[in-house]
N, C-alpha and C. Protein backbone atom coordinates (compact mmCIF):
# COMPACT_ATOMS: atom_id res chain seq x y z
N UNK A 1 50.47 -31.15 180.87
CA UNK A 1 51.45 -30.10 180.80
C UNK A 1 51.25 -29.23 179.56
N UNK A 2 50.36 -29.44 178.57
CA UNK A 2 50.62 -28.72 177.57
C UNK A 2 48.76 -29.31 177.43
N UNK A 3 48.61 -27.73 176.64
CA UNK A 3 49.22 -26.38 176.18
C UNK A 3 50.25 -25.39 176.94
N UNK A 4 51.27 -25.13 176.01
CA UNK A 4 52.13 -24.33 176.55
C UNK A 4 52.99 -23.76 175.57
N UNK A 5 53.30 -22.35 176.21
CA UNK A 5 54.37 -21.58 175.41
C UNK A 5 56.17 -22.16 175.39
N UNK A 6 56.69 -22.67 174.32
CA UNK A 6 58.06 -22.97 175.04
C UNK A 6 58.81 -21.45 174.31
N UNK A 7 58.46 -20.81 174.14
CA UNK A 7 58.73 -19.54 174.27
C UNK A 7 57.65 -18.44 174.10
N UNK A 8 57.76 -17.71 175.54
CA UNK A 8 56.40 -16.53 175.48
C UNK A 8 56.97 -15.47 174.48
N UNK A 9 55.99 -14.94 173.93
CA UNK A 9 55.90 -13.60 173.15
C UNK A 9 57.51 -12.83 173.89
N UNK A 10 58.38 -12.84 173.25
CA UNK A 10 59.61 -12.00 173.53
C UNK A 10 60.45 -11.36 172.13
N UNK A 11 61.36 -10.02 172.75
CA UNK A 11 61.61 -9.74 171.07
C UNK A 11 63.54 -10.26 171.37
N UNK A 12 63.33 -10.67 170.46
CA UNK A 12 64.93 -11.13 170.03
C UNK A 12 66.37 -10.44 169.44
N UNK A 13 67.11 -10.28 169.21
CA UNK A 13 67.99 -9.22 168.64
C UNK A 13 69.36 -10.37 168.36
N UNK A 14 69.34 -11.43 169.14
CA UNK A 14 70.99 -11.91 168.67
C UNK A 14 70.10 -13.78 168.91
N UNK A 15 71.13 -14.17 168.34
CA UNK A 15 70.97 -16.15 169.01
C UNK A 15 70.36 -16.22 170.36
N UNK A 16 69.92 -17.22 170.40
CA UNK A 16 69.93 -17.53 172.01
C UNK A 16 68.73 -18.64 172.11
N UNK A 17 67.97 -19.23 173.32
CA UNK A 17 67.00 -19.99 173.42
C UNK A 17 66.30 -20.29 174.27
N UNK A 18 65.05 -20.38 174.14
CA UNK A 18 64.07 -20.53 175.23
C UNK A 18 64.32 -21.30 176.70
N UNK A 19 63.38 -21.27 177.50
CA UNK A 19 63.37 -22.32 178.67
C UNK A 19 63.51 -23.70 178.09
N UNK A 20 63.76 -24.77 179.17
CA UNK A 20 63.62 -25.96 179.01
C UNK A 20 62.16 -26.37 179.44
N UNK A 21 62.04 -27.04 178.87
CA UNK A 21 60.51 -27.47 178.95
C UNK A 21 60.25 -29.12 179.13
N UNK A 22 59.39 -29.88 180.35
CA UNK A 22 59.60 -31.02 180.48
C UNK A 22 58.38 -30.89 180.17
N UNK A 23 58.62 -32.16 179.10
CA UNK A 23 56.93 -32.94 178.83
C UNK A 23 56.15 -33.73 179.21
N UNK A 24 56.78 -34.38 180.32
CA UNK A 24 56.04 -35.14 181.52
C UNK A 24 55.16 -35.75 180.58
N UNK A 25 53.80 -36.08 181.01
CA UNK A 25 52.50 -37.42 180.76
C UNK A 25 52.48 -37.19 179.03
N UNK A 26 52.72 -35.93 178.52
CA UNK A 26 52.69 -35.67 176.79
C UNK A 26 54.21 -36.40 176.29
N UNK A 27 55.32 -36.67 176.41
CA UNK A 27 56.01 -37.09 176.04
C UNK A 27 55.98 -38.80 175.33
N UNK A 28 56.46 -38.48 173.80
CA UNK A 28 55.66 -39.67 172.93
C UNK A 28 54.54 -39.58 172.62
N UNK A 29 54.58 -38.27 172.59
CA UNK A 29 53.22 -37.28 171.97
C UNK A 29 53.29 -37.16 170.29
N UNK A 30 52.44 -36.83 169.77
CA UNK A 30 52.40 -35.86 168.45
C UNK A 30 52.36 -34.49 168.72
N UNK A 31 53.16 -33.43 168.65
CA UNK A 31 52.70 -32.38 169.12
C UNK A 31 52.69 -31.58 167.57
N UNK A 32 51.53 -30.18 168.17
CA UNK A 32 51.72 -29.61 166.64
C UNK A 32 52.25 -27.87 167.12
N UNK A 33 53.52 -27.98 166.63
CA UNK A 33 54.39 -26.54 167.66
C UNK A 33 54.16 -24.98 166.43
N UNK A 34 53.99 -24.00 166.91
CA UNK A 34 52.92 -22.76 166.23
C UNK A 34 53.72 -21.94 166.77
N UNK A 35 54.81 -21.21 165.49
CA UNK A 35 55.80 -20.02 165.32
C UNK A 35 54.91 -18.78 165.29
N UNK A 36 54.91 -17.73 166.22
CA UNK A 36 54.38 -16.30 165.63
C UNK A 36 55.40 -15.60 165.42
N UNK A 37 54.99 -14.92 164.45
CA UNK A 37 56.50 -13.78 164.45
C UNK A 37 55.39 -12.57 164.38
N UNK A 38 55.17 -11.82 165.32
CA UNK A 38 54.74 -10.50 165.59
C UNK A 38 55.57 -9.24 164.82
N UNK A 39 56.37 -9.22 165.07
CA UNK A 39 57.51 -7.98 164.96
C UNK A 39 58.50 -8.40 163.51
N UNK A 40 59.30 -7.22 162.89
CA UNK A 40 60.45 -8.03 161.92
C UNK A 40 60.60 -7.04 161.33
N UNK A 41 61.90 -6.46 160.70
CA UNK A 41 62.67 -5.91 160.32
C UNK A 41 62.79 -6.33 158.89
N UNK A 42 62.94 -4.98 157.47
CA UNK A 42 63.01 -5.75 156.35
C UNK A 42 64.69 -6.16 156.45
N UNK A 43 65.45 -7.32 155.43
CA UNK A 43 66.35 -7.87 155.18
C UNK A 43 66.91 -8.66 156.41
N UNK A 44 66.70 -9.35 156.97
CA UNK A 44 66.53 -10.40 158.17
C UNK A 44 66.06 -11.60 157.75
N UNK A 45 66.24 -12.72 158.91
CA UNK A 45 65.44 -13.63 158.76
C UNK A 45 66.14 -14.33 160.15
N UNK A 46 65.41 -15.57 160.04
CA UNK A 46 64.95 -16.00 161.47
C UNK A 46 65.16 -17.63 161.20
N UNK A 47 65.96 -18.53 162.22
CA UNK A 47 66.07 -19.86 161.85
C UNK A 47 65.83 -20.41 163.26
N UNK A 48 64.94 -21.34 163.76
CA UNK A 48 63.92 -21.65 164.52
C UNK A 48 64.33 -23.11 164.73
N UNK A 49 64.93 -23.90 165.78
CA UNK A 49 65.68 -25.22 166.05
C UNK A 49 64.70 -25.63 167.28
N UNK A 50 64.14 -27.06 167.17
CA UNK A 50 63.79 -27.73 168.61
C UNK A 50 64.47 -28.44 168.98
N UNK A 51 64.94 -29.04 170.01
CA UNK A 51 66.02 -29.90 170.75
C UNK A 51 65.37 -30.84 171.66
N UNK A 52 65.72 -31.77 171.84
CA UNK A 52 65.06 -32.67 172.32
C UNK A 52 66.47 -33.98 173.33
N UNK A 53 66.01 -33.86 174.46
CA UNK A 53 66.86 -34.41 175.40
C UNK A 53 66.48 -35.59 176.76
N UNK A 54 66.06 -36.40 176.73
CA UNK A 54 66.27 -37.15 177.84
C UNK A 54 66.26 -36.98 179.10
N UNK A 55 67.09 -35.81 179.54
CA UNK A 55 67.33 -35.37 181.23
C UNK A 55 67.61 -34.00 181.35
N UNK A 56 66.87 -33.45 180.21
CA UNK A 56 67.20 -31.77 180.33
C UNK A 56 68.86 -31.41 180.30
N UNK A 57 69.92 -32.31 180.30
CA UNK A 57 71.27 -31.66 180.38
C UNK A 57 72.18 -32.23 179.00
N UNK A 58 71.82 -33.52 178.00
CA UNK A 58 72.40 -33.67 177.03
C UNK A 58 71.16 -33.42 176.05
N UNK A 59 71.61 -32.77 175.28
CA UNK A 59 70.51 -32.15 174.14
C UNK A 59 71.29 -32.61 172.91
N UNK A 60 72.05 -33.21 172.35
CA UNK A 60 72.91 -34.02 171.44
C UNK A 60 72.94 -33.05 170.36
N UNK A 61 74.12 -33.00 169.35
CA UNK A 61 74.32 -33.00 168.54
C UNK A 61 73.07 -32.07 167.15
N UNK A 62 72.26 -32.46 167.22
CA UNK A 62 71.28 -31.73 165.93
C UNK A 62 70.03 -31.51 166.45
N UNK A 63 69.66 -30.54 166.17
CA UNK A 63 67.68 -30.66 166.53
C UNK A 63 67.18 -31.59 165.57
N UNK A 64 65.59 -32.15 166.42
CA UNK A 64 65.00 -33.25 166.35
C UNK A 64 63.93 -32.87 165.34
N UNK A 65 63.61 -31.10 165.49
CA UNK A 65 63.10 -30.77 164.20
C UNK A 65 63.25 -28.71 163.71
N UNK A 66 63.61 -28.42 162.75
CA UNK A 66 63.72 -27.29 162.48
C UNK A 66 62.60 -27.10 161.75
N UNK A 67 62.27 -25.54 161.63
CA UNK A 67 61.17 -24.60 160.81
C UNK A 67 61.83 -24.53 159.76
N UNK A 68 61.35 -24.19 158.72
CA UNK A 68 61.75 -23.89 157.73
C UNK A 68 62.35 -22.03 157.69
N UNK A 69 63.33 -21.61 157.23
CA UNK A 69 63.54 -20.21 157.54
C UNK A 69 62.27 -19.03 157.41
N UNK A 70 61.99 -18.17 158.38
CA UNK A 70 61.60 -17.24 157.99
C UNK A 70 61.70 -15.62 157.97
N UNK A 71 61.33 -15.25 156.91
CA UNK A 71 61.78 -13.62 156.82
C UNK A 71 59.93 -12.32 156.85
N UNK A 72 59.25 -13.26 157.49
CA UNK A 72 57.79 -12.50 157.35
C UNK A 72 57.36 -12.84 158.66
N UNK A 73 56.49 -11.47 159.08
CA UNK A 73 55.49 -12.31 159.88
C UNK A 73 54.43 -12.75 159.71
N UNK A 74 53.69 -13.56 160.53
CA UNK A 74 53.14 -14.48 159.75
C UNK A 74 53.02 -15.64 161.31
N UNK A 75 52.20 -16.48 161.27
CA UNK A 75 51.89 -17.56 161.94
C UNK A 75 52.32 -18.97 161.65
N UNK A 76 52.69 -19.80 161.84
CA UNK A 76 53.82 -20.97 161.02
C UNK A 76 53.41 -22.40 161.65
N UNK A 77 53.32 -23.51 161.34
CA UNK A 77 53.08 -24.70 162.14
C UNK A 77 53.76 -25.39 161.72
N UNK A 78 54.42 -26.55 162.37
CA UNK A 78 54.88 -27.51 162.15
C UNK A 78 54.21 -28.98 163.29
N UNK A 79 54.50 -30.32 162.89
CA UNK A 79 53.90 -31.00 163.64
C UNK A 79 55.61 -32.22 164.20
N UNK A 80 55.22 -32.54 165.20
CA UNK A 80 56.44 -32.24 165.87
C UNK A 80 56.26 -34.35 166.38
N UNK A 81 56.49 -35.40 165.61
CA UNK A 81 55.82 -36.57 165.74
C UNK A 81 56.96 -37.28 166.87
N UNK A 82 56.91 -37.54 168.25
CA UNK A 82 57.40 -38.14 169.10
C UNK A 82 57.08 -39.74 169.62
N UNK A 83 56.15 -40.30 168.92
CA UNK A 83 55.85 -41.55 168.77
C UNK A 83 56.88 -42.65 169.22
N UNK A 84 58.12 -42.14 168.22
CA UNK A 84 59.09 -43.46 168.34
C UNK A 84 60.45 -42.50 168.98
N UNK A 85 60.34 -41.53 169.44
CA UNK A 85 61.20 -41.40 170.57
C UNK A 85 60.50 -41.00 171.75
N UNK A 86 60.42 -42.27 172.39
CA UNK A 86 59.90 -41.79 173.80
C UNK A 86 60.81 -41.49 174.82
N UNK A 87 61.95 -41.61 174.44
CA UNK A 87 62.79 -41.09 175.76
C UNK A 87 62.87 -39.73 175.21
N UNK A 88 62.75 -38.94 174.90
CA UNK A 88 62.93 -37.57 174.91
C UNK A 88 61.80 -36.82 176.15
N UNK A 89 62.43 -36.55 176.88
CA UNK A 89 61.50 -35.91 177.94
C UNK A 89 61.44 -34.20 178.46
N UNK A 90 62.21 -33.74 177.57
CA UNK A 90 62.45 -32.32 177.35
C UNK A 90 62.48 -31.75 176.21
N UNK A 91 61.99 -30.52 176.02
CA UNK A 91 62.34 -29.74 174.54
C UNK A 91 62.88 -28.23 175.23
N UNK A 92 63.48 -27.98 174.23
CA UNK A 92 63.82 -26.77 174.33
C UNK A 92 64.38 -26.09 172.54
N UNK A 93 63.41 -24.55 172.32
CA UNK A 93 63.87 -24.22 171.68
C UNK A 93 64.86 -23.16 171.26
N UNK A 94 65.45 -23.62 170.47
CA UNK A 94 66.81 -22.08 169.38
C UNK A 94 66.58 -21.54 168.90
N UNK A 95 66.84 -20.46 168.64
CA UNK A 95 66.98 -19.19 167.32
C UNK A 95 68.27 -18.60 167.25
N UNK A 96 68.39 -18.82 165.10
CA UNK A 96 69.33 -18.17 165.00
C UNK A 96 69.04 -16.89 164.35
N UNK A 97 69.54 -15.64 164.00
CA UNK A 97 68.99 -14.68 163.32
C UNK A 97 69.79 -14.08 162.65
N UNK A 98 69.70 -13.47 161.21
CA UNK A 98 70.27 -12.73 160.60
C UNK A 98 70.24 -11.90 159.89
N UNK A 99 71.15 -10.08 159.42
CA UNK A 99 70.26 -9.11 159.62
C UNK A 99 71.52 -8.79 158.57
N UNK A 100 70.84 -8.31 157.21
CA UNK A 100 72.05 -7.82 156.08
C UNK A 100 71.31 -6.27 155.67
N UNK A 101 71.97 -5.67 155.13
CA UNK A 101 71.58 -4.64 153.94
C UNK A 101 71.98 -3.04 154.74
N UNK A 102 71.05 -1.81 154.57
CA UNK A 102 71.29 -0.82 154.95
C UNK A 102 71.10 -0.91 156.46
N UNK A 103 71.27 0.59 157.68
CA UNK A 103 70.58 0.48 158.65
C UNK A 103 71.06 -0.38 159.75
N UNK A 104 70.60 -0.25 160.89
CA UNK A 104 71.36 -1.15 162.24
C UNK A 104 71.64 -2.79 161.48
N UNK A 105 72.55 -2.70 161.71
CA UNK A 105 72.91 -4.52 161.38
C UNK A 105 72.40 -5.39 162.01
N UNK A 106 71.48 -4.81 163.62
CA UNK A 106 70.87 -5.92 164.55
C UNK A 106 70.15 -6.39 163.90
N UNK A 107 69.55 -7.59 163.78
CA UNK A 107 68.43 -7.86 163.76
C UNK A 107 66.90 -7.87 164.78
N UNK A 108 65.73 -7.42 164.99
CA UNK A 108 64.56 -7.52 165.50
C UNK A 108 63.66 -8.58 165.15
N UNK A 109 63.44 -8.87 165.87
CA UNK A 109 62.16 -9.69 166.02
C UNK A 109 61.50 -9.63 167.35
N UNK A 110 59.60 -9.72 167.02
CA UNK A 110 59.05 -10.74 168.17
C UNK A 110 58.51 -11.77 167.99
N UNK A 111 57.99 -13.03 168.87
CA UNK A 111 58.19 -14.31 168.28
C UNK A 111 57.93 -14.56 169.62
N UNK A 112 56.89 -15.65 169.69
CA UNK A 112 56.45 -17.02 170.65
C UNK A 112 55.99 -18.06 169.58
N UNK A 113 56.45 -18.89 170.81
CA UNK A 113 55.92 -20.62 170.09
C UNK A 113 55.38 -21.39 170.76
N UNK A 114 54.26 -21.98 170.33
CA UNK A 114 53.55 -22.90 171.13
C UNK A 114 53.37 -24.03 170.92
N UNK A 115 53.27 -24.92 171.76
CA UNK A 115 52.93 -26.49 171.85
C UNK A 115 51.69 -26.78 172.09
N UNK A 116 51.21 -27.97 171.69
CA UNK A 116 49.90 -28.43 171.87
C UNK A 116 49.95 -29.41 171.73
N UNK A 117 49.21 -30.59 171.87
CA UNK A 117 49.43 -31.86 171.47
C UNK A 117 48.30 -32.18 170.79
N UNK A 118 48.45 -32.84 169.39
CA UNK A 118 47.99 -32.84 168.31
C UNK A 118 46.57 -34.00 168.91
N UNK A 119 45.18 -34.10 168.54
CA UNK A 119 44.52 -35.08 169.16
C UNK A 119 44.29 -35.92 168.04
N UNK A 120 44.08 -36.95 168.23
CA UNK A 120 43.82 -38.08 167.04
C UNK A 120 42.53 -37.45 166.23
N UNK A 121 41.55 -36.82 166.86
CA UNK A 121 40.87 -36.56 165.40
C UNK A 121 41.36 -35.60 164.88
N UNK A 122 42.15 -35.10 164.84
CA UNK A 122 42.61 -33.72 163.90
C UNK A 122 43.65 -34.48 162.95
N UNK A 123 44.29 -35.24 163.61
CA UNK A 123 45.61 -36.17 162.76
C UNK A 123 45.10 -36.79 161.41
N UNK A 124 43.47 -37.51 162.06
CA UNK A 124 42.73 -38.11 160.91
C UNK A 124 42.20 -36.90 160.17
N UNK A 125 41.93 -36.31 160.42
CA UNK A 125 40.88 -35.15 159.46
C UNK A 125 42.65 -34.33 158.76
N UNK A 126 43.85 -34.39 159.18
CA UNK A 126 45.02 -33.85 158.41
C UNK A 126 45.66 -34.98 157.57
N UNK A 127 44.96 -36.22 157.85
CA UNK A 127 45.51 -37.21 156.89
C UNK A 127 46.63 -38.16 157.34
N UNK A 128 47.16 -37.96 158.25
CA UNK A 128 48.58 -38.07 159.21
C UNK A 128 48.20 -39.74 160.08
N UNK A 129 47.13 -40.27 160.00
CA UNK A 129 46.93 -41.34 160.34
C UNK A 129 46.44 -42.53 159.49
């Protein structure tokens, strides 16, 4: 199932969040998930949530892992370690956004994210094993 976008290249303007995404045979994966931010507005920024659920319909309480904020574009990775939760059989991601100073108060962005699943020699050659 993956490689895959759990969100394609789209531009953003308020909250909201991607498809649900089942991870089928990758689930209890390592995955390593890859923020683009194409597009961006100065005085903004961008807060980036994964969720992680069991049956696609309870997504609990907190994401399983957040980005660190960003206000650039720029290309971003994080590695996403599902090892010891194997019941998670869905992801789905959030964005929150926020837009201060002169000028439309919306905020802009564009932004996809991708999944991959991390392979054991890259884990060893990143140190992670």
């Amino acid at each position: 199932m993956l490689p895959e976008f759990l969100i394609p290249e789209t531009t953003v303007r308020e909250a909201g969040s991607g498809p649900d995404f089942n991870l089928g045979d990758t689930a209890g994966s390592v995955l390593l998930l890859t923020l683009g931010i194409t597009r961006i507005l100065e005085h903004e920024s961008l807060d980036i949530s994964i969720w992680g659920s069991p049956d696609g319909s309870d997504w609990g309480t907190k994401p399983i892992i957040t980005f660190p904020l960003k206000f650039y574009c720029g290309t971003y990775q994080v590695q996403l370690d599902l090892t010891e939760r194997p019941e998670i059989q869905c992801l789905r991601a959030r964005w929150q956004v926020n837009r201060w100073g002169k000028g439309d108060p919306r905020p802009l962005f564009t932004i996809f994210l991708f999944a991959d699943v991390l392979q054991p020699a890259v884990m060893m050659a990143m140190g992670a094993v």
